[in-house]
Protein backbone atom coordinates (compact mmCIF):
# COMPACT_ATOMS: atom_id res chain seq x y z
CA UNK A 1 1.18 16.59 -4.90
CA UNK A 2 0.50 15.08 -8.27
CA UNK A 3 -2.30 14.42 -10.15
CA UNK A 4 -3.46 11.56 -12.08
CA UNK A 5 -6.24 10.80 -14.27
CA UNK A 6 -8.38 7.75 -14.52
CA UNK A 7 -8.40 7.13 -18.42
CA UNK A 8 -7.24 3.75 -19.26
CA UNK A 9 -6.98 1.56 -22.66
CA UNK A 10 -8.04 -1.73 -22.98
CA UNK A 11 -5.69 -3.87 -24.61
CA UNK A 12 -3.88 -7.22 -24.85
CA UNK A 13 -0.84 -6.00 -24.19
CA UNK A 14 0.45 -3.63 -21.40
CA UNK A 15 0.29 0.42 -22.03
CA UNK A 16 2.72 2.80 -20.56
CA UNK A 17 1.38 4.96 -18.06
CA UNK A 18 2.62 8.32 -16.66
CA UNK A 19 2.35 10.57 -13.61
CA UNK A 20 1.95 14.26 -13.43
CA UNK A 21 4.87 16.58 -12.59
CA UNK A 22 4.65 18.19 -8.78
CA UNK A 23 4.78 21.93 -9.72
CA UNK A 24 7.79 23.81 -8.55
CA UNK A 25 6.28 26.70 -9.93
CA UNK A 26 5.86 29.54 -7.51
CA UNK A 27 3.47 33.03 -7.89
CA UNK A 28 5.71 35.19 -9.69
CA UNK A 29 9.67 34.10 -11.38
CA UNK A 30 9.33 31.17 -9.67
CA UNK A 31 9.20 32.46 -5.88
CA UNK A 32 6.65 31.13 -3.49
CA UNK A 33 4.69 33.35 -1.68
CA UNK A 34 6.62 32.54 1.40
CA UNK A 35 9.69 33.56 -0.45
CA UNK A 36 8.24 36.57 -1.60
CA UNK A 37 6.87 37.83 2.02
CA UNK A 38 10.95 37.31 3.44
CA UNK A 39 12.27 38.87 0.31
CA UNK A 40 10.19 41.90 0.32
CA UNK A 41 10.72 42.36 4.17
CA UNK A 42 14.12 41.86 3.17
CA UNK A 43 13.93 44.63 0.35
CA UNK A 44 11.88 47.08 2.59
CA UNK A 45 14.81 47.41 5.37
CA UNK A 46 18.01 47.77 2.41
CA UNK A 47 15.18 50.76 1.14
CA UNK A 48 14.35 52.25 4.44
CA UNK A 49 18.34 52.14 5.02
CA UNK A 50 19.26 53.84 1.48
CA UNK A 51 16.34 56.47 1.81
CA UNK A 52 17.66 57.16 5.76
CA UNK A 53 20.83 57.90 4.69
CA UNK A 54 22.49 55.11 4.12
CA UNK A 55 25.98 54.53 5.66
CA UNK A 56 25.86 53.31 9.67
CA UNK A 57 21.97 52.19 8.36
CA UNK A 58 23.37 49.77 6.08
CA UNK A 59 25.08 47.87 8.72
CA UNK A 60 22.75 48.46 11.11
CA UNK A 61 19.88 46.43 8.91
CA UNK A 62 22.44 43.85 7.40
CA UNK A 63 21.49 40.97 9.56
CA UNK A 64 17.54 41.79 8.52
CA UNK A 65 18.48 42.39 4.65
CA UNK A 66 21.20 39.48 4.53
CA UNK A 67 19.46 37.09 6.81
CA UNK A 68 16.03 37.55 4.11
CA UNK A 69 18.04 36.70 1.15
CA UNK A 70 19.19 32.94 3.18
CA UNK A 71 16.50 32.36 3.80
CA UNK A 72 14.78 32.93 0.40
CA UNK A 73 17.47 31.29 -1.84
CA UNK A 74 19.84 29.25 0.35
CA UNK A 75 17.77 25.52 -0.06
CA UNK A 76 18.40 22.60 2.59
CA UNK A 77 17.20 19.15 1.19
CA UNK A 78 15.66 20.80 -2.01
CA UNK A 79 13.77 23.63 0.09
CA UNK A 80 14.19 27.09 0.75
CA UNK A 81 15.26 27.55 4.20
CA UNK A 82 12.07 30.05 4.41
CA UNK A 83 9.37 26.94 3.94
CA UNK A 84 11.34 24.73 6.65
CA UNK A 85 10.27 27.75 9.42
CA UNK A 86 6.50 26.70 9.61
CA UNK A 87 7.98 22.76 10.28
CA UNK A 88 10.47 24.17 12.93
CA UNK A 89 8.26 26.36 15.05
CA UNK A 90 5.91 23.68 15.13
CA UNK A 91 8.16 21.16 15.88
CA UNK A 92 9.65 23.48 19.15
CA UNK A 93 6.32 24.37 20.24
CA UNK A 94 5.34 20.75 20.46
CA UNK A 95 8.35 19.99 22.01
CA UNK A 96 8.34 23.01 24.85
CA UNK A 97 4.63 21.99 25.15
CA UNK A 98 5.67 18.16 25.91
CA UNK A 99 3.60 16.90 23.21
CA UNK A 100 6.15 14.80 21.93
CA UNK A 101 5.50 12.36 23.84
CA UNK A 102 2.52 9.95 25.18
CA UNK A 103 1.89 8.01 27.77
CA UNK A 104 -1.49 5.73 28.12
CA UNK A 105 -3.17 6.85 31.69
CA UNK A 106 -4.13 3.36 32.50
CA UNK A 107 -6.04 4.27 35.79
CA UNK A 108 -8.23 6.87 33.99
CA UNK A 109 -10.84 5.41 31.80
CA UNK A 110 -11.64 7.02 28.47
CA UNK A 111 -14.75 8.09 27.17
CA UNK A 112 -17.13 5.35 25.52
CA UNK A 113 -17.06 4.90 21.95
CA UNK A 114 -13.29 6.91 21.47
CA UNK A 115 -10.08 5.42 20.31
CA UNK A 116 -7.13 4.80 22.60
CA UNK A 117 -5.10 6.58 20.05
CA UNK A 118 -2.91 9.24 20.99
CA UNK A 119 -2.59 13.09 19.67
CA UNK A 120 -5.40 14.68 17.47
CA UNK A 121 -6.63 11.58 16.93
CA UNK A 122 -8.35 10.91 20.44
CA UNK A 123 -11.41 13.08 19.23
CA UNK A 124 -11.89 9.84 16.59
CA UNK A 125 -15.38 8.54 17.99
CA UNK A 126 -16.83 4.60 17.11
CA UNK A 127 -19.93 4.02 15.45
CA UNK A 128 -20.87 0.60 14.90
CA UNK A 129 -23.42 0.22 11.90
CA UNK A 130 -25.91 -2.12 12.76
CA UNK A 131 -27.20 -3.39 9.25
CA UNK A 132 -23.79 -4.30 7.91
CA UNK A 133 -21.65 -5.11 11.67
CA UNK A 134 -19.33 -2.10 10.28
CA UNK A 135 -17.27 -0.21 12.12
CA UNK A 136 -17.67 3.24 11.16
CA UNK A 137 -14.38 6.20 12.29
CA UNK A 138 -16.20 9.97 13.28
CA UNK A 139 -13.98 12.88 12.80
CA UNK A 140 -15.97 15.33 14.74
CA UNK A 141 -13.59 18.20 13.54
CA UNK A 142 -12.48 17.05 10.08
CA UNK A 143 -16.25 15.98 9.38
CA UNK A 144 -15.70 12.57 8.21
CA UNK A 145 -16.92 9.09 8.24
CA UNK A 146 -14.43 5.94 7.38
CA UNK A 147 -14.82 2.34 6.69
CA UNK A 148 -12.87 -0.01 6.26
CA UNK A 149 -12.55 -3.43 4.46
CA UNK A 150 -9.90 -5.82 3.63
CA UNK A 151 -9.13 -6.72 0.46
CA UNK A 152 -7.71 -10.12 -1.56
CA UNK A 153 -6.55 -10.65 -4.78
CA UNK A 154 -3.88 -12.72 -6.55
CA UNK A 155 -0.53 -11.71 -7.61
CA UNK A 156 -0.52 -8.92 -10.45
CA UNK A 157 3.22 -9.61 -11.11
CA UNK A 158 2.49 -13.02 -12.15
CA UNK A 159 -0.91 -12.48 -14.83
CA UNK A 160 -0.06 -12.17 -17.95
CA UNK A 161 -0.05 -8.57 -19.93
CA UNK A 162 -3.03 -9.33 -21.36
CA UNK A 163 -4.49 -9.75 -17.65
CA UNK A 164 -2.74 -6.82 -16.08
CA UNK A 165 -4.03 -4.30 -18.61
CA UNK A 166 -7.39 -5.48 -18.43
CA UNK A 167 -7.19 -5.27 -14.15
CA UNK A 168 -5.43 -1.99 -14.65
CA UNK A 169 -8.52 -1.00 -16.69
CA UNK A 170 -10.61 -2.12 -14.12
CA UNK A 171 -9.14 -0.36 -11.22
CA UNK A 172 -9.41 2.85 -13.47
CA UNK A 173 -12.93 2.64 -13.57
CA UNK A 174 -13.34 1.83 -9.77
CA UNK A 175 -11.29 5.45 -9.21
CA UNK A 176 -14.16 6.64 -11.58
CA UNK A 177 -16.42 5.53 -9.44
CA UNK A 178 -15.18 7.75 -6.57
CA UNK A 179 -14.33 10.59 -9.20
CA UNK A 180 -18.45 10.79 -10.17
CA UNK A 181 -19.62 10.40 -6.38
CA UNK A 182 -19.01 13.79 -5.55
CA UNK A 183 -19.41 12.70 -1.58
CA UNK A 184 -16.17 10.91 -0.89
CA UNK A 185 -13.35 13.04 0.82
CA UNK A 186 -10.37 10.05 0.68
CA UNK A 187 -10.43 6.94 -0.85
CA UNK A 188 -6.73 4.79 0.99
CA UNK A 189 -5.07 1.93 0.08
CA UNK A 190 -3.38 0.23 2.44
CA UNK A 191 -0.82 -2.84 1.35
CA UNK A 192 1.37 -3.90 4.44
CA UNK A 193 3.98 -6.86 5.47
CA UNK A 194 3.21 -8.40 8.73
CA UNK A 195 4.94 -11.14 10.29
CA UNK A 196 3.02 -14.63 9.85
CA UNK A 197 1.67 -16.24 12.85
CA UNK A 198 1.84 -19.45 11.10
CA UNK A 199 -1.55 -20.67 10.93
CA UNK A 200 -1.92 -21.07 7.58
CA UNK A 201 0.75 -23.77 7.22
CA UNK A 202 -0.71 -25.28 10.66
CA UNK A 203 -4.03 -24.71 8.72
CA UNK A 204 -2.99 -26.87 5.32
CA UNK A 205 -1.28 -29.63 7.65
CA UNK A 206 -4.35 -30.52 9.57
CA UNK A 207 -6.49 -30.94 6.31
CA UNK A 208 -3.93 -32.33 3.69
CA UNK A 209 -1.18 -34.29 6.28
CA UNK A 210 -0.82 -36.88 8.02
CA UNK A 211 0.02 -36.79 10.95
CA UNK A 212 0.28 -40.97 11.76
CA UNK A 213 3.33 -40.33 14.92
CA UNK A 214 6.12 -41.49 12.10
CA UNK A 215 9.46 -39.46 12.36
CA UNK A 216 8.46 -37.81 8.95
CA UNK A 217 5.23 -36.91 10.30
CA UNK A 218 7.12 -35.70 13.41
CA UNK A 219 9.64 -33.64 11.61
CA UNK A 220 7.47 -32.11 9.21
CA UNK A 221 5.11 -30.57 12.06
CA UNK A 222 8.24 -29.07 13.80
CA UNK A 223 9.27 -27.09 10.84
CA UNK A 224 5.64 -25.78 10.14
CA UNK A 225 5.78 -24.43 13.94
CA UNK A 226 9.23 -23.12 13.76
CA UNK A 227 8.97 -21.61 9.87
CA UNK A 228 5.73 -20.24 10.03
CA UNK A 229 6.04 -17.38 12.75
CA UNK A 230 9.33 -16.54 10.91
CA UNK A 231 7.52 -15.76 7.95
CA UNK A 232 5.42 -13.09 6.54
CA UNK A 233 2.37 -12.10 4.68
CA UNK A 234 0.76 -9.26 2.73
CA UNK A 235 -2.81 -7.46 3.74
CA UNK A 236 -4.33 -4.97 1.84
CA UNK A 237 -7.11 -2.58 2.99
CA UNK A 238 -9.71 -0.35 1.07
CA UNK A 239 -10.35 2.84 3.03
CA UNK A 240 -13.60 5.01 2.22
CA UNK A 241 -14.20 8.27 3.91
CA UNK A 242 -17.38 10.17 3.47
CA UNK A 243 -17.22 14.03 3.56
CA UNK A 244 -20.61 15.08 5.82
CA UNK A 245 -20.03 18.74 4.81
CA UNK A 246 -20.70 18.17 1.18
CA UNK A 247 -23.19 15.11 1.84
CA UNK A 248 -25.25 17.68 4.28
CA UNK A 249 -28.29 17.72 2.77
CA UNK A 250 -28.21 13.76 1.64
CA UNK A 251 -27.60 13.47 5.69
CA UNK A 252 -30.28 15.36 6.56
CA UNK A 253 -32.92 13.33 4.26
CA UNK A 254 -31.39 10.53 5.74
CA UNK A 255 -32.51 11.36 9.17
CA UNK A 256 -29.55 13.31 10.71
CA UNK A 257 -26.51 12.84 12.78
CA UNK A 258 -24.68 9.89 13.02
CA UNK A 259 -26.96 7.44 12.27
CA UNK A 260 -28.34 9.27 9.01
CA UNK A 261 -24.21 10.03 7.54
CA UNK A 262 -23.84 5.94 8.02
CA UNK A 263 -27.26 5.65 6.08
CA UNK A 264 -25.44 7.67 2.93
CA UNK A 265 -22.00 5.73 3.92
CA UNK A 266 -24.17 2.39 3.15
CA UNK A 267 -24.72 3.69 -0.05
CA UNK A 268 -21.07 4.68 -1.05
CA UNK A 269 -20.15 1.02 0.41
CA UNK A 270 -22.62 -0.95 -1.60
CA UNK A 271 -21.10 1.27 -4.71
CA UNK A 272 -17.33 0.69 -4.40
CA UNK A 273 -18.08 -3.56 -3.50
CA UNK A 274 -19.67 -3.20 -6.67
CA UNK A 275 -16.73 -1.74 -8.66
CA UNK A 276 -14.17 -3.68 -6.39
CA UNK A 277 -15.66 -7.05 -7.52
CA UNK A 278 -16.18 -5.54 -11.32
CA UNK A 279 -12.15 -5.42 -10.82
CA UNK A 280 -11.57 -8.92 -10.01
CA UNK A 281 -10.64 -7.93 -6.31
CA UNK A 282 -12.60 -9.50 -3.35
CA UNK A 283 -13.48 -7.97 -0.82
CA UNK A 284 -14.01 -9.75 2.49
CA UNK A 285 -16.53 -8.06 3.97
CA UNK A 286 -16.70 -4.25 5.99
CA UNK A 287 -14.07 -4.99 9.19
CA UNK A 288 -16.09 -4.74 12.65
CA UNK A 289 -14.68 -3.18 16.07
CA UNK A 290 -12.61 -5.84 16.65
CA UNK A 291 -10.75 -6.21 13.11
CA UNK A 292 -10.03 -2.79 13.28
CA UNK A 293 -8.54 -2.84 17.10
CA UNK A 294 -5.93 -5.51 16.05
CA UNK A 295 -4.79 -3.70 12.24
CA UNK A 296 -4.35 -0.44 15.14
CA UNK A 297 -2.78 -2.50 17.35
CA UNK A 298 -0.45 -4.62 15.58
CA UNK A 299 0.69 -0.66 14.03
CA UNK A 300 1.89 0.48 17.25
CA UNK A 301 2.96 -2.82 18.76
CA UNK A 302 4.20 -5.15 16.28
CA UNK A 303 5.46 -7.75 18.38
CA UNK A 304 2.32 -9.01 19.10
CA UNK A 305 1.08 -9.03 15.47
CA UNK A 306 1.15 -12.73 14.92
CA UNK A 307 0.03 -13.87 18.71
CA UNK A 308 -2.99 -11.41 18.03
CA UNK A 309 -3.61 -13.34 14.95
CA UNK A 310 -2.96 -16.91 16.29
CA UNK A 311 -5.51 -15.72 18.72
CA UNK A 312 -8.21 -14.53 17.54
CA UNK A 313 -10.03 -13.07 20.78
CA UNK A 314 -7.22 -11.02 21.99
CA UNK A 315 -6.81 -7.16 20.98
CA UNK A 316 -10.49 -7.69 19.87
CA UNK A 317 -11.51 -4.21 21.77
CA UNK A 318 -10.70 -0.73 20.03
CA UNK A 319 -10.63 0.80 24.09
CA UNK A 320 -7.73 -0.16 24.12
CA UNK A 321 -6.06 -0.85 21.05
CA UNK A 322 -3.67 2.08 21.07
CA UNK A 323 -0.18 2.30 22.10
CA UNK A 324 1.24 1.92 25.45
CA UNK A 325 3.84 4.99 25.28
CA UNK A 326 4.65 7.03 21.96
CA UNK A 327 7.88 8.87 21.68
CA UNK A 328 8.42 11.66 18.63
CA UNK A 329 11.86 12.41 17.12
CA UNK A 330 12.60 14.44 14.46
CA UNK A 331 12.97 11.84 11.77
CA UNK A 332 11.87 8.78 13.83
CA UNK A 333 9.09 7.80 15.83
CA UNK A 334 9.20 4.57 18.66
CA UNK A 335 6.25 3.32 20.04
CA UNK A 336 5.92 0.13 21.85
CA UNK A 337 7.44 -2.24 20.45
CA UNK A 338 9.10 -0.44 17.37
CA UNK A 339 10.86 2.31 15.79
CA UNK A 340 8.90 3.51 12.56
CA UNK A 341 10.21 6.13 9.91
CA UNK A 342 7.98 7.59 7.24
CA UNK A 343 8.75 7.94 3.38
CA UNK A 344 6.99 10.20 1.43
CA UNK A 345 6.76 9.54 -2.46
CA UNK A 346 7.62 13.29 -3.36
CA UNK A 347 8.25 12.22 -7.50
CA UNK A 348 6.30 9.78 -9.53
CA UNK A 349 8.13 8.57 -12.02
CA UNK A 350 8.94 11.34 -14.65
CA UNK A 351 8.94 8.66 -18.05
CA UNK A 352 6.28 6.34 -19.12
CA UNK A 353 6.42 2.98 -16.69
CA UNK A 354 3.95 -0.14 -16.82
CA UNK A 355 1.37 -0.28 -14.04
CA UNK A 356 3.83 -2.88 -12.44
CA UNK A 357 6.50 -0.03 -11.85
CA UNK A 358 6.18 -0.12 -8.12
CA UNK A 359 7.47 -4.01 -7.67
CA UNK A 360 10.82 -3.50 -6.02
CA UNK A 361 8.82 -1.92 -3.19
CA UNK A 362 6.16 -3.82 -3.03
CA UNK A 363 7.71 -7.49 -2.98
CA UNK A 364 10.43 -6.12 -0.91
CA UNK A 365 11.43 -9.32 1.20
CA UNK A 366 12.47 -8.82 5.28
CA UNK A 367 11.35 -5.32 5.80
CA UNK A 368 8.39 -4.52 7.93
CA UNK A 369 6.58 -1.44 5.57
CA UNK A 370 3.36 -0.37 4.92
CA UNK A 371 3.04 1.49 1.60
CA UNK A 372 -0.51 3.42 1.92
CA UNK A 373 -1.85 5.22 -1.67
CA UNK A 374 -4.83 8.19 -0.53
CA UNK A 375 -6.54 9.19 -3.32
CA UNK A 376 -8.31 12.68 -3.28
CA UNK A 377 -10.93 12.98 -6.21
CA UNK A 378 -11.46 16.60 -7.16
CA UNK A 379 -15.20 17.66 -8.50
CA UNK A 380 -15.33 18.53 -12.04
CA UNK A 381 -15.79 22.27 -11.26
CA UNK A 382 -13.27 22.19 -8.93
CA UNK A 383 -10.56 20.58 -11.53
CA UNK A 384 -11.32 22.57 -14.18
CA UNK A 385 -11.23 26.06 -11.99
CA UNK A 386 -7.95 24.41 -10.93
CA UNK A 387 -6.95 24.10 -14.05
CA UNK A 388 -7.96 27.33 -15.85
CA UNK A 389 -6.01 28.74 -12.78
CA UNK A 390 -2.64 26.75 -13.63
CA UNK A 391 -3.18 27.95 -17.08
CA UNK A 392 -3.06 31.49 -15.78
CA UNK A 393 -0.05 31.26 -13.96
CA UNK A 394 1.86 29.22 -16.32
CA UNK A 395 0.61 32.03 -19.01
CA UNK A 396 1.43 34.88 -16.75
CA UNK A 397 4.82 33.79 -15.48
CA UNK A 398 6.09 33.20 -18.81
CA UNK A 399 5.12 36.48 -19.85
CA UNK A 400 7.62 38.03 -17.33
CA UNK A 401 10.30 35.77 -17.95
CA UNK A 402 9.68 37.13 -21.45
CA UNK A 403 9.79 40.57 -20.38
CA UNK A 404 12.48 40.37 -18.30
CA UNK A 405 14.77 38.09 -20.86
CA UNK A 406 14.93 35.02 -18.64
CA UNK A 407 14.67 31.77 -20.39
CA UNK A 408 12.09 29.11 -20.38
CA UNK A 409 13.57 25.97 -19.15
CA UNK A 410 12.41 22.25 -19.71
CA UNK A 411 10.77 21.58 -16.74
CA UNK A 412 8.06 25.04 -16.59
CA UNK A 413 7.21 23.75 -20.10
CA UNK A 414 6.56 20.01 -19.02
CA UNK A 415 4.67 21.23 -16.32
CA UNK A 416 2.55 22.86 -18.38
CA UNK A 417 2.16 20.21 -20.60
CA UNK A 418 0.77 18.23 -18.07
CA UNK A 419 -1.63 20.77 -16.94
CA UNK A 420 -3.09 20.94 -20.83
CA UNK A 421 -2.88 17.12 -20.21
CA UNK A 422 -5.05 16.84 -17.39
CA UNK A 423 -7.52 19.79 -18.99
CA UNK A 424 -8.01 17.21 -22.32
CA UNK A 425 -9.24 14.21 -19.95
CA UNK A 426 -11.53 16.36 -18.08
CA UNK A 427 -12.69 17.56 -21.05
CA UNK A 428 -12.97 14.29 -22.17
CA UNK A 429 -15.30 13.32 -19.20
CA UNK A 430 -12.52 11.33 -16.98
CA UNK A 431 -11.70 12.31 -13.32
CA UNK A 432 -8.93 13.91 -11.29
CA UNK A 433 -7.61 12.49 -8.36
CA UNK A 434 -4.60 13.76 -6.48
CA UNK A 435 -2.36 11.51 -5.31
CA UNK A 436 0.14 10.94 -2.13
CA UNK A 437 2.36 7.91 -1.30
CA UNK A 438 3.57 7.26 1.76
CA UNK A 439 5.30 4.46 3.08
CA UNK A 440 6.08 3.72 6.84
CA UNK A 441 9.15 1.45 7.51
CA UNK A 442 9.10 -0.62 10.96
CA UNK A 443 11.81 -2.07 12.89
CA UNK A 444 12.89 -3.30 16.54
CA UNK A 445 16.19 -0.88 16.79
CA UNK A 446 16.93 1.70 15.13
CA UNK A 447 20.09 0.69 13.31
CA UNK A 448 17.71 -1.83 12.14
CA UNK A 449 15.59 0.82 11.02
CA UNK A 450 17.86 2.47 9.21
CA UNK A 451 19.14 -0.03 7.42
CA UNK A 452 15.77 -0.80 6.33
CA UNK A 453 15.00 2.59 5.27
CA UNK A 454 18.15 2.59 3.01
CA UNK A 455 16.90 -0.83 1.29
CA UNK A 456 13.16 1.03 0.94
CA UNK A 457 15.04 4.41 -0.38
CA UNK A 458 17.23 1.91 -2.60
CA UNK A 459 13.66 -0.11 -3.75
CA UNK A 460 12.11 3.40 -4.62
CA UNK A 461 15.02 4.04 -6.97
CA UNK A 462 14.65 0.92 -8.96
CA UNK A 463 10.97 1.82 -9.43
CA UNK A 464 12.02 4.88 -10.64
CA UNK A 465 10.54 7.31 -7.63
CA UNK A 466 11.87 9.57 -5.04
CA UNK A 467 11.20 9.31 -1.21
CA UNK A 468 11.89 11.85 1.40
CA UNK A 469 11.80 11.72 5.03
CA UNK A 470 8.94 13.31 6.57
CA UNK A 471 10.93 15.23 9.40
CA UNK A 472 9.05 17.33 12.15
CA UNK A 473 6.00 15.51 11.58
CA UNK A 474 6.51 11.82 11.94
CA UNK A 475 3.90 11.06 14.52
CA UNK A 476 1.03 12.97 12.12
CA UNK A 477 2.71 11.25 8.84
CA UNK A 478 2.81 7.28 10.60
CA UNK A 479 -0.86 7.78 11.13
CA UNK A 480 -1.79 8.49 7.47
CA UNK A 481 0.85 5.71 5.87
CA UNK A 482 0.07 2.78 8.90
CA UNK A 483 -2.85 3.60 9.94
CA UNK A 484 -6.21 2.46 7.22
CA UNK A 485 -8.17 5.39 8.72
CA UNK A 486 -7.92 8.06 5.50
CA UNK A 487 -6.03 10.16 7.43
CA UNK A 488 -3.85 13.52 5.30
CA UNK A 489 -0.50 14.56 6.70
């Protein structure tokens, strides 16, 4: 996945910015080690046949010899048939296994404090924090604690590029601030469409109109109730996750367990509201149980989206805010109310682009989508051992190409500039985050769906990036682009 750095210039007018490569690069002439394991079995059986005497042997160990050379070279959707193997045995031993698909037992209870959510993430345990009301997501296996909060902030599109730059700076130094913690495992951003219940019009009417029984009066409260629902709105989310394996001792001091990993959470939370509101964003407070049953629920079941949010008390319980039935496919996925497909944003753009380059997604009108950025911030040891590892590779791989006459090409080179790149600004004291896009695309059928997909695909072209579906792992990939709970596909 790439990388980017936090390093930003102040300025009145906009600066370019630019995205790390994803290496291609693999251990040795540009074969991955999976390629490497099929071609040497491949190589082993043609030697074994030569040395044996050749002949009958040769024909004998062409489907082992022939079928290793497919499946090295011979790519389907820009990958070697050999790296789609892990994604289809998976995908059949999920499928023999029946864990394609999920049902909610609605006689059995679950256990108290777990999410109604369905696959690996049923071992997700609750923890409400009682100093701040917030509600706090254990991952008993991945070690992790997550909060949540909702975000507002006015349109960027619209500031002027004096503005933009300076709230670009500013959200370069809030990544800084997760960079120099050293305890956070995923930092998410979550911006989603949902359909508008309509309250807010209904809202503005009963404090600014008047609503004196005329026919003006009459007709003007009709269209709020009949436009409103039919509209939408935008949400965005902050996600923090704390790792407890590195935060261990911090933990301990705190007191231990649960209670003494929210303790160091607290910490982290009071940290990023600080650098949030240093940005000009405002956050509106950690979301309790209840805030975070109805962003789950209205995931899974988006049909009841806006009459959760017209009504504020239902959905309000996170026992059973999970879907109703989930059904797996190999490019789709259809829960209850919905069939969802995820993108993932496998190029950044390659040339410099202004921090606005991701508008034609973003203020894509009609589509249901949620576009979810997880950040990953690397140590500083761990980046620059990274890096000095790169540097090796790059270093050691041209020296064969060398050896063996093949030709550098313009891509090995870029990729290397970019790893001396991202060695100057740690050097230079900034941070490294890696960085995965993911967007999930909603709709009620599927040709629906697809045509919304194209529209997305066709979106992610104009901002100059490239999407791929996700197949064989749609179910694990909706959870980490819908779903505000730092989760990695």
């Amino acid at each position: 996945m790439p990388t980017a750095t936090e390093r930003k210039t102040p300025g009145s007018e906009l600066t370019p910015m630019k995205f790390s490569r994803l290496t291609r690069r693999g251990v040795l002439l540009g074969l991955s080690v999976s390629q490497l394991i099929t071609l040497g079995i491949g190589g082993l059986a043609l030697l074994a046949a030569f040395y044996g005497g050749a002949g009958m042997l040769l024909a004998y160990t062409a489907p082992i010899w022939l079928l290793a050379v497919v499946l090295t070279w011979v790519s389907i959707a820009g990958r070697p048939m050999v790296e789609w193997l892990p994604v289809a045995c998976w995908w059949l031993w999920r499928s023999t296994g029946g864990q394609l698909l999920y049902r909610r037992r609605i006689v059995k209870p679950r256990p108290a404090g777990s999410l109604a959510l369905p696959g690996d993430m049923a071992r997700l345990r609750e923890h409400l924090d009682r100093e701040t009301g917030a509600c706090m997501i254990h991952d008993p296996r991945q070690a992790t604690l997550t909060v949540v909060t909702e975000v507002t902030h006015p349109a960027f599109i619209l500031l002027d590029p004096g503005e933009q730059e300076r709230r670009v700076t500013s959200w370069g130094r809030v990544l800084a601030t997760v960079c120099r913690s050293g305890r956070i495992a995923t930092l998410q951003v979550l911006e989603r469409t949902l359909p508008d219940s309509g309250s807010g019009l209904a809202e503005w009417w009963a404090e600014h109109g008047t609503d004196d029984g005329s026919w003006a009066a009459t007709t003007y409260r009709e269209l709020i109730e009949r436009a409103g629902p039919a509209g939408e709105r935008h949400a965005t989310t902050v996600s923090l996750s704390l790792d407890m394996k590195v935060a261990g001792r911090q933990i301990r001091t705190a007191g231990g367990g649960i209670r003494g990993a929210a303790a160091v959470l607290r910490q982290e939370m009071a940290t990023l509201v600080a650098a949030l509101r240093s940005a000009d964003l405002t956050p509106s407070g950690w979301l309790g149980p209840g805030q975070v049953a109805v962003i789950l629920r209205s995931a899974y079941d988006p049909a009841v989206a806006a009459t959760l949010e017209r009504h504020g008390r239902l959905g309000q319980e996170l026992a059973a805010a999970g879907p109703v039935a989930v059904t797996e496919t190999w490019g789709n996925l259809r829960t209850d109310s919905a069939w969802h497909t995820v993108l993932w944003v496998s190029e950044w753009p390659r040339s410099l682009v202004y921090p606005g380059f991701l508008a034609p997604v973003l203020l894509s009108t009609g589509i249901q989508r949620s576009v979810s950025l997880i950040y990953t911030p690397m140590r500083s040891d761990q980046a620059a051992r990274d890096i000095r590892k790169k540097k090796v590779e790059h270093i050691s791989d041209a020296a064969q190409r060398a050896r063996i006459g093949q030709i550098e090409d313009a891509a090995q080179t870029a990729e290397y500039q970019d790893v001396l790149q991202q060695e100057a600004d740690l050097t230079a004291g900034h941070g490294i985050l890696r960085v995965s896009g993911l967007i999930s695309v909603s709709a009620p059928s599927v040709d629906e769906l697809e045509a919304a997909v194209a529209a997305i695909e066709q979106a992610s072209i104009q901002a100059s990036c490239e999407t791929r579906r996700l197949v064989g792992q749609q179910a694990v990939a909706f959870t980490a682009a819908a779903l505000p709970l730092c989760r990695t596909v």
